[in-house]
N, C-alpha and C. Protein backbone atom coordinates (compact mmCIF):
# COMPACT_ATOMS: atom_id res chain seq x y z
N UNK A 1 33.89 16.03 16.94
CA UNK A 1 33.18 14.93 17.54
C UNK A 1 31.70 15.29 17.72
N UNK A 2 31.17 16.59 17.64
CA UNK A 2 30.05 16.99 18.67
C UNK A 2 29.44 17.05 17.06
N UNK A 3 30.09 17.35 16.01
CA UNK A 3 29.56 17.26 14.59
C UNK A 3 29.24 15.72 13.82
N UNK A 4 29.98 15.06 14.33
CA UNK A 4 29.81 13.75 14.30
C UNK A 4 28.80 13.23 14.95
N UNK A 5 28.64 13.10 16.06
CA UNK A 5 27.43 13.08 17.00
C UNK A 5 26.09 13.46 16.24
N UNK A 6 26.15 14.65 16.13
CA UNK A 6 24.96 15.44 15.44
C UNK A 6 24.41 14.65 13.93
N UNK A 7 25.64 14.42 13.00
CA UNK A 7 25.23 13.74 11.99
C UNK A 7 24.68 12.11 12.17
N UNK A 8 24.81 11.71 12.95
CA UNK A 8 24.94 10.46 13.17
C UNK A 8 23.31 10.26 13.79
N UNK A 9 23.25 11.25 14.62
CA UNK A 9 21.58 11.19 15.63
C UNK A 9 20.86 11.25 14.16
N UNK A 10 20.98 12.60 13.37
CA UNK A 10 19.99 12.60 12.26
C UNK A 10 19.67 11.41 11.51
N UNK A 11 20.72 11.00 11.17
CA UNK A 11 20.98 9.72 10.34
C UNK A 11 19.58 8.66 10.88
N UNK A 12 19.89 8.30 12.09
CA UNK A 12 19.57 7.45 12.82
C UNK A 12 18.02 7.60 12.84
N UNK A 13 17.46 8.99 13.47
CA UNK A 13 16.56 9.68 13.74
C UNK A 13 15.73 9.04 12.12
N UNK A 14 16.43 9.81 11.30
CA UNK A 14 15.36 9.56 9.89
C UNK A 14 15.53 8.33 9.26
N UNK A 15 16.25 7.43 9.47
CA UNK A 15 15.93 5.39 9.53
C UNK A 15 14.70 5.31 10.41
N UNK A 16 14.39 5.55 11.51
CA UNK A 16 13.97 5.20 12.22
C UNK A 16 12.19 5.65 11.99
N UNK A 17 12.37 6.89 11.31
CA UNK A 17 11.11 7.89 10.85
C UNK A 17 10.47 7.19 9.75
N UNK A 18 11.75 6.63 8.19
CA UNK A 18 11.64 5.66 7.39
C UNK A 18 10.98 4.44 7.75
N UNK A 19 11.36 3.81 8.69
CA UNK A 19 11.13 2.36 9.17
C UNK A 19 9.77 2.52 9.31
N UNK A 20 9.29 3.75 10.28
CA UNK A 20 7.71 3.80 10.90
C UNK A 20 6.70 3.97 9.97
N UNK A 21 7.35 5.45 9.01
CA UNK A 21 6.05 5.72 7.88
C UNK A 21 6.02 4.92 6.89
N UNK A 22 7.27 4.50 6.56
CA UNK A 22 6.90 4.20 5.05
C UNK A 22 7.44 2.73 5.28
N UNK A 23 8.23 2.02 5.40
CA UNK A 23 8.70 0.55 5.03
C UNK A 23 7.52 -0.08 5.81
N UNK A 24 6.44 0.33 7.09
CA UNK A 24 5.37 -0.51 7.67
C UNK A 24 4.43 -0.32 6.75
N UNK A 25 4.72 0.86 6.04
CA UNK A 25 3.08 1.00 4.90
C UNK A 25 3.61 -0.19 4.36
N UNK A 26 4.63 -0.35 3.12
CA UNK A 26 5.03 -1.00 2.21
C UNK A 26 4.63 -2.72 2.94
N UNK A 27 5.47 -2.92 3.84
CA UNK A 27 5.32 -4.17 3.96
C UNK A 27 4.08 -4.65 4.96
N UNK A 28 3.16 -3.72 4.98
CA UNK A 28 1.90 -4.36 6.02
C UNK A 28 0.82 -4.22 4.51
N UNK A 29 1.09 -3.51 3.46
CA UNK A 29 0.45 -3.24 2.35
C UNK A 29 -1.10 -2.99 2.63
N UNK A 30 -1.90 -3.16 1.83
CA UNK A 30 -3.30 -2.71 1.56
C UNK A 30 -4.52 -3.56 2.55
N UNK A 31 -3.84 -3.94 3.33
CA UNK A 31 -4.73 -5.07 4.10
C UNK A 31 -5.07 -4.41 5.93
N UNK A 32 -4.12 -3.37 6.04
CA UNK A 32 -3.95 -2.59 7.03
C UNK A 32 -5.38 -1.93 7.28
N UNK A 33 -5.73 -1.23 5.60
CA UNK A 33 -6.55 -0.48 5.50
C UNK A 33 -8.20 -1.41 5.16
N UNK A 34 -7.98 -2.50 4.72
CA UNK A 34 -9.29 -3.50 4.73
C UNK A 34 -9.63 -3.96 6.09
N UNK A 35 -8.46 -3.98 7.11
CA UNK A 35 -8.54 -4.46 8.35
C UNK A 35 -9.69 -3.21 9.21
N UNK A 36 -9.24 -2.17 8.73
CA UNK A 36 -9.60 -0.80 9.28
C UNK A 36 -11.41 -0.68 8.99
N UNK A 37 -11.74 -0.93 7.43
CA UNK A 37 -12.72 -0.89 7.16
C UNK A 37 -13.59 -1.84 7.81
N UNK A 38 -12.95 -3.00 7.82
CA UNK A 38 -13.87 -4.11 8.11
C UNK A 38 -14.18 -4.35 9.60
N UNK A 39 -13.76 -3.32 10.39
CA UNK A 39 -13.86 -3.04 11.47
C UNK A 39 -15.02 -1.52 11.73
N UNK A 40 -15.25 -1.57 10.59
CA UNK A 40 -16.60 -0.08 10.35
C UNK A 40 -15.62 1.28 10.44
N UNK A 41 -14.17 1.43 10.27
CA UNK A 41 -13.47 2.92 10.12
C UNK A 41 -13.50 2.98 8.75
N UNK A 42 -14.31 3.19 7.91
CA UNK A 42 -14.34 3.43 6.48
C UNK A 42 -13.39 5.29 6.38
N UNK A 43 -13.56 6.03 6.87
CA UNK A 43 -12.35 6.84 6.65
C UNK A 43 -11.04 6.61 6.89
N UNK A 44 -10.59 5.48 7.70
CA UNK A 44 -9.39 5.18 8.29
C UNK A 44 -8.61 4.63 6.92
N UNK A 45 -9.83 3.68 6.43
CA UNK A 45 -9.47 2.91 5.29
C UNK A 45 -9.34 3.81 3.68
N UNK A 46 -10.19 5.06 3.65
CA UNK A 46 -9.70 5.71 2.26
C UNK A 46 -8.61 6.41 2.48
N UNK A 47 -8.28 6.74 3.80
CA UNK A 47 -6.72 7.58 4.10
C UNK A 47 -5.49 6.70 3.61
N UNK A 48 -5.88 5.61 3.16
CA UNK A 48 -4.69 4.64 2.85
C UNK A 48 -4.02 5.03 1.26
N UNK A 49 -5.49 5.55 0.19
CA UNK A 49 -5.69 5.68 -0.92
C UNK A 49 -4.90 6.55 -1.01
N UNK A 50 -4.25 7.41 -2.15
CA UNK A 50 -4.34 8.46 -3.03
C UNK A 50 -5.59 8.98 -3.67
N UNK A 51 -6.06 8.31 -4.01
CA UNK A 51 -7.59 8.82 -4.74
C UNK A 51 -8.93 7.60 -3.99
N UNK A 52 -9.88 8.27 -4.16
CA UNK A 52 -10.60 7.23 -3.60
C UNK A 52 -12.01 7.40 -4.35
N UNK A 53 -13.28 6.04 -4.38
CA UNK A 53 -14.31 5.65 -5.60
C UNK A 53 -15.16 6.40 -4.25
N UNK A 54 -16.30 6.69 -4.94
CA UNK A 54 -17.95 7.02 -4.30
C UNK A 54 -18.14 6.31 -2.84
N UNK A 55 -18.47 6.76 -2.03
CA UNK A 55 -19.10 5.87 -0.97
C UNK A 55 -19.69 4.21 -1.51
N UNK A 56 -20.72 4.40 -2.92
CA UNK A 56 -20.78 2.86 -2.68
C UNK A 56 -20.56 2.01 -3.68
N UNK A 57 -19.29 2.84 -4.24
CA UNK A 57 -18.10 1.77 -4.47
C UNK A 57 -17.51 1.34 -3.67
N UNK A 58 -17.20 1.84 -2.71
CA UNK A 58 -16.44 1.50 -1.57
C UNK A 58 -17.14 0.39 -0.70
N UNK A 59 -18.22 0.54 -0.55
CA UNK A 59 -18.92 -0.43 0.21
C UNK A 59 -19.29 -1.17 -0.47
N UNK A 60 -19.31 -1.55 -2.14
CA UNK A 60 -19.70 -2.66 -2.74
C UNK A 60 -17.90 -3.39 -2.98
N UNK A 61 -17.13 -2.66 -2.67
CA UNK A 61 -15.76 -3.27 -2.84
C UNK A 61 -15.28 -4.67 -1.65
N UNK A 62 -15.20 -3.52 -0.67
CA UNK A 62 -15.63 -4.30 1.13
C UNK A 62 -16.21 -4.78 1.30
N UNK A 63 -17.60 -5.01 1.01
CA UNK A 63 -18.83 -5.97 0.72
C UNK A 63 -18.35 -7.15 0.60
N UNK A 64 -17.74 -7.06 -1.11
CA UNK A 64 -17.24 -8.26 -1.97
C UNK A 64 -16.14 -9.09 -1.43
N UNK A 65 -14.92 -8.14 -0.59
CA UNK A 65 -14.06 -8.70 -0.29
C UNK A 65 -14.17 -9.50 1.07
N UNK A 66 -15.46 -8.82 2.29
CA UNK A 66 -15.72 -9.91 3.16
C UNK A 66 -16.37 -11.18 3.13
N UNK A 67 -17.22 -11.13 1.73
CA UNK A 67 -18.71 -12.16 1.57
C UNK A 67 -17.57 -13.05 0.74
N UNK A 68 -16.59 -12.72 -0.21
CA UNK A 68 -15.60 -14.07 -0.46
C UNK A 68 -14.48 -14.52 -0.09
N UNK A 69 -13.78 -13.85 0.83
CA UNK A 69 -12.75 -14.23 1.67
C UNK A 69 -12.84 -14.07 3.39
N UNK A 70 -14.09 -13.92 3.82
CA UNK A 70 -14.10 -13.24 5.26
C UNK A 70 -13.06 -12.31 5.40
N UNK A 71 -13.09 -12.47 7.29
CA UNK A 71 -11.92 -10.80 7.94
C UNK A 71 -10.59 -11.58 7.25
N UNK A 72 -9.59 -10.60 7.15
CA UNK A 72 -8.62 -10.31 7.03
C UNK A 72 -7.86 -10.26 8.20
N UNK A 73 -6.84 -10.90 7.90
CA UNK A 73 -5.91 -11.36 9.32
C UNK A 73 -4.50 -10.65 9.09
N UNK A 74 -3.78 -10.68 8.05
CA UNK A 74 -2.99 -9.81 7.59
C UNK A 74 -2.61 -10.27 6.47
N UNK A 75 -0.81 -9.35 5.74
CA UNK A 75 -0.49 -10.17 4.45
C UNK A 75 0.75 -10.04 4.45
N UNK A 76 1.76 -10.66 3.56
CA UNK A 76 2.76 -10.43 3.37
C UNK A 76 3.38 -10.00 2.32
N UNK A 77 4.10 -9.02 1.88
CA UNK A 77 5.05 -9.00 0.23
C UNK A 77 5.23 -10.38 -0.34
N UNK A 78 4.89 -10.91 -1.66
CA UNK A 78 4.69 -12.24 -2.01
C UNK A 78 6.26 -12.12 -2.32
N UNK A 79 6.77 -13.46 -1.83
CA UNK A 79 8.31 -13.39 -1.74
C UNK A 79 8.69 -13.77 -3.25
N UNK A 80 7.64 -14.19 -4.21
CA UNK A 80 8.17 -13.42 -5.65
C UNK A 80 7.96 -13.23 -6.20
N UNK A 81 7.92 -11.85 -5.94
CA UNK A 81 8.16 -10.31 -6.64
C UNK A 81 9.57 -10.25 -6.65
N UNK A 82 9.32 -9.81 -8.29
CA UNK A 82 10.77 -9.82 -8.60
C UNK A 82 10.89 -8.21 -8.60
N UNK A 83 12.08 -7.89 -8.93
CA UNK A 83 12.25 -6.64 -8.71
C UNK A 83 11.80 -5.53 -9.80
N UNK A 84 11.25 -6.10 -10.93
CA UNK A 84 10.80 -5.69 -11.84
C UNK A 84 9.34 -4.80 -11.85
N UNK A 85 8.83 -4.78 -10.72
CA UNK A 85 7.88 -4.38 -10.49
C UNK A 85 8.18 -2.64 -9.97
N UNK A 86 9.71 -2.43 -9.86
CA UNK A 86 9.83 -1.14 -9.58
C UNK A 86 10.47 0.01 -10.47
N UNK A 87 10.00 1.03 -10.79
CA UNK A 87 10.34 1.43 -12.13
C UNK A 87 11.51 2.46 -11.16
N UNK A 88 12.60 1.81 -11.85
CA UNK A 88 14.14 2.21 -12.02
C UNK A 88 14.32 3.37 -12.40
N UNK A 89 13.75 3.87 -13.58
CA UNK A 89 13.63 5.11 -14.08
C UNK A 89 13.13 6.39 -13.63
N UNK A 90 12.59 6.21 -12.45
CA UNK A 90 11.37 7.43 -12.04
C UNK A 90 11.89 7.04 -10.64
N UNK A 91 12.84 7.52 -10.22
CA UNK A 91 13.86 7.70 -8.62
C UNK A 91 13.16 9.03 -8.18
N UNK A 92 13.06 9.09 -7.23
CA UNK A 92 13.56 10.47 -6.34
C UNK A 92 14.76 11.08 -5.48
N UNK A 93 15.58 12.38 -5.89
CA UNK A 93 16.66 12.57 -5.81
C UNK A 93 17.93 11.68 -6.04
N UNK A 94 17.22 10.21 -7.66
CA UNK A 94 18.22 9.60 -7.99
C UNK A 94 17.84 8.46 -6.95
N UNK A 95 17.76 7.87 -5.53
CA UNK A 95 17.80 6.97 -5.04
C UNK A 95 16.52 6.15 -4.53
N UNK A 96 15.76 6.99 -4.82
CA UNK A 96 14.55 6.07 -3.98
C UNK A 96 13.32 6.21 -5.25
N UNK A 97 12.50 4.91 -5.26
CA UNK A 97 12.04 4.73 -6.54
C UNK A 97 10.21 5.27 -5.97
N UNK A 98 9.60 6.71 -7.21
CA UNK A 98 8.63 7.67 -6.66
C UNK A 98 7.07 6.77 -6.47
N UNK A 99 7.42 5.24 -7.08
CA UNK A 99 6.30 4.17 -6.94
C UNK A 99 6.38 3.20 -7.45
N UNK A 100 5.91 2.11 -6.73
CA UNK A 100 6.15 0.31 -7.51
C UNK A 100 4.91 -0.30 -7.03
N UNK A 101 4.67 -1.07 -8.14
CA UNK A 101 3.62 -2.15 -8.22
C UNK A 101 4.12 -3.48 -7.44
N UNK A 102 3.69 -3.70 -6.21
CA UNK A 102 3.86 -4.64 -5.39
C UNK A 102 3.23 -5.94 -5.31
N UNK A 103 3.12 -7.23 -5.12
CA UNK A 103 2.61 -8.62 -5.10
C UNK A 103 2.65 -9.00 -3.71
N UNK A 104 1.22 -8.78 -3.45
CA UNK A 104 1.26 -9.23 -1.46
C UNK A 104 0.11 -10.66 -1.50
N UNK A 105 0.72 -11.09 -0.57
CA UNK A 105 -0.34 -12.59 -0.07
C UNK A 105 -0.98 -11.98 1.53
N UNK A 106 -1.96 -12.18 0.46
CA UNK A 106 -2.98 -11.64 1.89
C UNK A 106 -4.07 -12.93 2.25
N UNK A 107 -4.12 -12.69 3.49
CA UNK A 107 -4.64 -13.96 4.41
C UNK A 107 -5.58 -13.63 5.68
N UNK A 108 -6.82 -14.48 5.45
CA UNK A 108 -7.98 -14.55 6.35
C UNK A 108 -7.48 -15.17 7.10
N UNK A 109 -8.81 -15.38 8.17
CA UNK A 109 -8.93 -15.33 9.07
C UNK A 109 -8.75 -16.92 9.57
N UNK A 110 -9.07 -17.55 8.27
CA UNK A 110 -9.12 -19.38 8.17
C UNK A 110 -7.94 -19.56 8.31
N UNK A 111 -6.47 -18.71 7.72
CA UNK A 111 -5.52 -18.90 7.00
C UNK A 111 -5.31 -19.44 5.29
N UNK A 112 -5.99 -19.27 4.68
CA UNK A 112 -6.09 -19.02 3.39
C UNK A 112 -5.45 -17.73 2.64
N UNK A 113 -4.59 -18.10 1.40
CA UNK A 113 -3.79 -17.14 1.05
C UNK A 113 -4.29 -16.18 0.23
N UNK A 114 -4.48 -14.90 -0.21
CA UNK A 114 -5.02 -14.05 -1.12
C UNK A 114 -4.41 -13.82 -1.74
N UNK A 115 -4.42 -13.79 -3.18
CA UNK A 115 -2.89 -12.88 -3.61
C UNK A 115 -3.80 -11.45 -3.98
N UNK A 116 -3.10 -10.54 -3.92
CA UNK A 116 -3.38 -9.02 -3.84
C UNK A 116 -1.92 -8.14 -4.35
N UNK A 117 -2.54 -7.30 -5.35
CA UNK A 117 -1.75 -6.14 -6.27
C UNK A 117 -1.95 -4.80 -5.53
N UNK A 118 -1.03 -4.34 -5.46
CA UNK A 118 -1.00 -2.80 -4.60
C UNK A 118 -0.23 -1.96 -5.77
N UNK A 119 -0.69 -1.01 -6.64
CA UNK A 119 0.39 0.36 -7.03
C UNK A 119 0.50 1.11 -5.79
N UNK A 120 1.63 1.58 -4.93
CA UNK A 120 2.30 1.78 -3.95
C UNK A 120 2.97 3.28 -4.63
N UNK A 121 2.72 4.47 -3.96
CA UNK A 121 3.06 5.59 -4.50
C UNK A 121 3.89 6.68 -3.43
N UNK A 122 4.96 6.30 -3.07
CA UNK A 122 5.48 7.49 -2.04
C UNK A 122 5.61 9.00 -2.34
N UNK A 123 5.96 9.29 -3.77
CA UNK A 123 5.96 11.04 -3.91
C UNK A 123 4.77 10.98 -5.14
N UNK A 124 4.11 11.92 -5.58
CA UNK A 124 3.67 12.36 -6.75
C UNK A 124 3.80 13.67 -7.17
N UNK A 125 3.70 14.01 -8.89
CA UNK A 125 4.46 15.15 -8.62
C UNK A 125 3.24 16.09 -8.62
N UNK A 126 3.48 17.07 -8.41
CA UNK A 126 2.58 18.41 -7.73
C UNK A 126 2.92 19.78 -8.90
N UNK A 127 2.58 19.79 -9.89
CA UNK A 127 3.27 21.13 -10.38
C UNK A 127 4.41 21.24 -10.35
N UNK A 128 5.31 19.94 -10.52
CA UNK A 128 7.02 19.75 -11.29
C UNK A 128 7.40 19.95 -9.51
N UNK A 129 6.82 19.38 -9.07
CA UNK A 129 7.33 19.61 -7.29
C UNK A 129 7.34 18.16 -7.02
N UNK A 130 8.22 17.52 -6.10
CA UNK A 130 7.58 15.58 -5.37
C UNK A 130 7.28 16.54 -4.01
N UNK A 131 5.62 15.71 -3.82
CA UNK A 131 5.29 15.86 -3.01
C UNK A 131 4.87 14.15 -1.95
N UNK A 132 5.20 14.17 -1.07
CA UNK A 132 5.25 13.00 -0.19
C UNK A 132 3.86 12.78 0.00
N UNK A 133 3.93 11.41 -0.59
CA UNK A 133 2.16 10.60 -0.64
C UNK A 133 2.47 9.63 0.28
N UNK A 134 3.41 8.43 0.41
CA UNK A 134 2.59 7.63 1.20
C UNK A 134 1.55 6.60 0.79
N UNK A 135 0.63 6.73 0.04
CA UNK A 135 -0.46 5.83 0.00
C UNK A 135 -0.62 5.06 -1.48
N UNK A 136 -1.64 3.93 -1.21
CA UNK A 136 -2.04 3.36 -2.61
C UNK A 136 -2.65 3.79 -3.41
N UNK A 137 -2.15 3.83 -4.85
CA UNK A 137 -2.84 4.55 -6.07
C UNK A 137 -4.39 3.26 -5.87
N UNK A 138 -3.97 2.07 -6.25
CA UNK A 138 -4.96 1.33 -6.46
C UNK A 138 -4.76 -0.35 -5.82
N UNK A 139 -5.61 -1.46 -5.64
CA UNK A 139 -5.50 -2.50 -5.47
C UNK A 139 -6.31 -3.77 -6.17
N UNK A 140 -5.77 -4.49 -6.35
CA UNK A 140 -6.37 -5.29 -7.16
C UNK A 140 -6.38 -6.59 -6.74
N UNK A 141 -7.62 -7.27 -6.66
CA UNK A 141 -7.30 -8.87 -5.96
C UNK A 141 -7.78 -9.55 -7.42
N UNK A 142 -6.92 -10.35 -8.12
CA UNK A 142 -7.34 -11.31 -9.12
C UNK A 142 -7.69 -12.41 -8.99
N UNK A 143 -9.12 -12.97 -9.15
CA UNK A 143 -10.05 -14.01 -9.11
C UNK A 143 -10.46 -14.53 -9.84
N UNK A 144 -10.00 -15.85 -10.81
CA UNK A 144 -10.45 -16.38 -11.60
C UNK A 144 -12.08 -17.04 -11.34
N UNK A 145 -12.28 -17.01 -10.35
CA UNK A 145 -13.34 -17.68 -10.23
C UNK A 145 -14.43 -17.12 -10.07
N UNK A 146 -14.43 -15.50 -9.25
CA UNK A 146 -15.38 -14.46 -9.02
C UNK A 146 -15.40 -13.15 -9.92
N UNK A 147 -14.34 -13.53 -10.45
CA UNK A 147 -13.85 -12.02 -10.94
C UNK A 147 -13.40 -10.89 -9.93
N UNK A 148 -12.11 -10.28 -11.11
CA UNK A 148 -11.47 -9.46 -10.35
C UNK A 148 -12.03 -8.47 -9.76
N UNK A 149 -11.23 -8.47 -8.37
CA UNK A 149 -11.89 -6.71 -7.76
C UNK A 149 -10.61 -5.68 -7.69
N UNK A 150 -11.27 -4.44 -7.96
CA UNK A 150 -10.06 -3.19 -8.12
C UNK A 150 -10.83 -2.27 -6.89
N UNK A 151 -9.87 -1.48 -5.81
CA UNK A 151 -10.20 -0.25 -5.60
C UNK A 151 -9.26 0.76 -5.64
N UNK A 152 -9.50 2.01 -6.25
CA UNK A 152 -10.81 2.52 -6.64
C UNK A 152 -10.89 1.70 -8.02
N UNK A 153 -12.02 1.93 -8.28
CA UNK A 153 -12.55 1.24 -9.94
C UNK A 153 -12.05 1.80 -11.16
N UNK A 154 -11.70 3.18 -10.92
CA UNK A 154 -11.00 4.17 -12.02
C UNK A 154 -9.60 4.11 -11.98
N UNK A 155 -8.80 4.03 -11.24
CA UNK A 155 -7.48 3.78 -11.69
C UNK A 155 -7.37 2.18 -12.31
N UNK A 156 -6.35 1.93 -12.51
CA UNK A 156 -5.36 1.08 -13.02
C UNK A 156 -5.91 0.64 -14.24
């Protein structure tokens, strides 16, 4: 029973660890970290990255994204995304997939919808090692009308 107990707290313990780090990254997506910037924490906001552009890429990115959509209010996983966006093939320990290209609706401050692309990267590998990332490779807001913005500018 006292082994039961024990397995059961862990269990619980690391859902709960899951829920905090990683399923709030996933589903609060890349807008967490525009929220951050656009509030003047520009380091708060490249900690979101995996890789991150020059200082003023960064500020011509944020620039762009307040002067055509104002603040950022939050976003949601665009409810369709199909599941195709997660590569099946590239699991970690077989069950959990090491990164997926996500479809979020992101939304000002008016309530106006954004749509916004996140590559979403939880392990990368390290010298044939997974090492726990956490963060966005890249983001992409597609704008027919302004043209698209990417950060950083070098990936995707």
């Amino acid at each position: 029973m006292l082994l039961g107990t024990l397995i059961t707290g862990i269990w619980a313990g690391g859902l709960i660890w899951w829920n905090v780090n990683v399923r709030s990254v996933i589903n609060h997506g890349p807008t967490e970290a525009i929220k951050l910037a656009q509030a003047g924490q520009l380091e708060s906001f490249e900690e979101y990255f995996s890789s991150v552009s020059s200082e003023d890429e960064t500020h011509r990115f944020l620039q762009e994204v307040s002067s055509r959509y104002g603040m950022i209010s939050h976003c949601l996983l665009n409810p369709e995304t199909s599941e195709d966006a997660i590569d099946g093939t590239d699991l970690f320990l077989g069950l959990v997939p090491r990164e997926a290209t996500l479809s979020y609706l992101m939304f000002n401050q008016a309530g106006e919808s954004i749509p916004i692309i996140a590559k979403y990267q939880l392990f990368e590998d390290n010298d044939g090692t997974n090492q726990f990332l956490n963060k966005f490779e890249w983001v992409e807001i597609p704008d027919k009308t302004h043209g698209d913005l990417r950060y950083p500018q070098s990936k995707h």
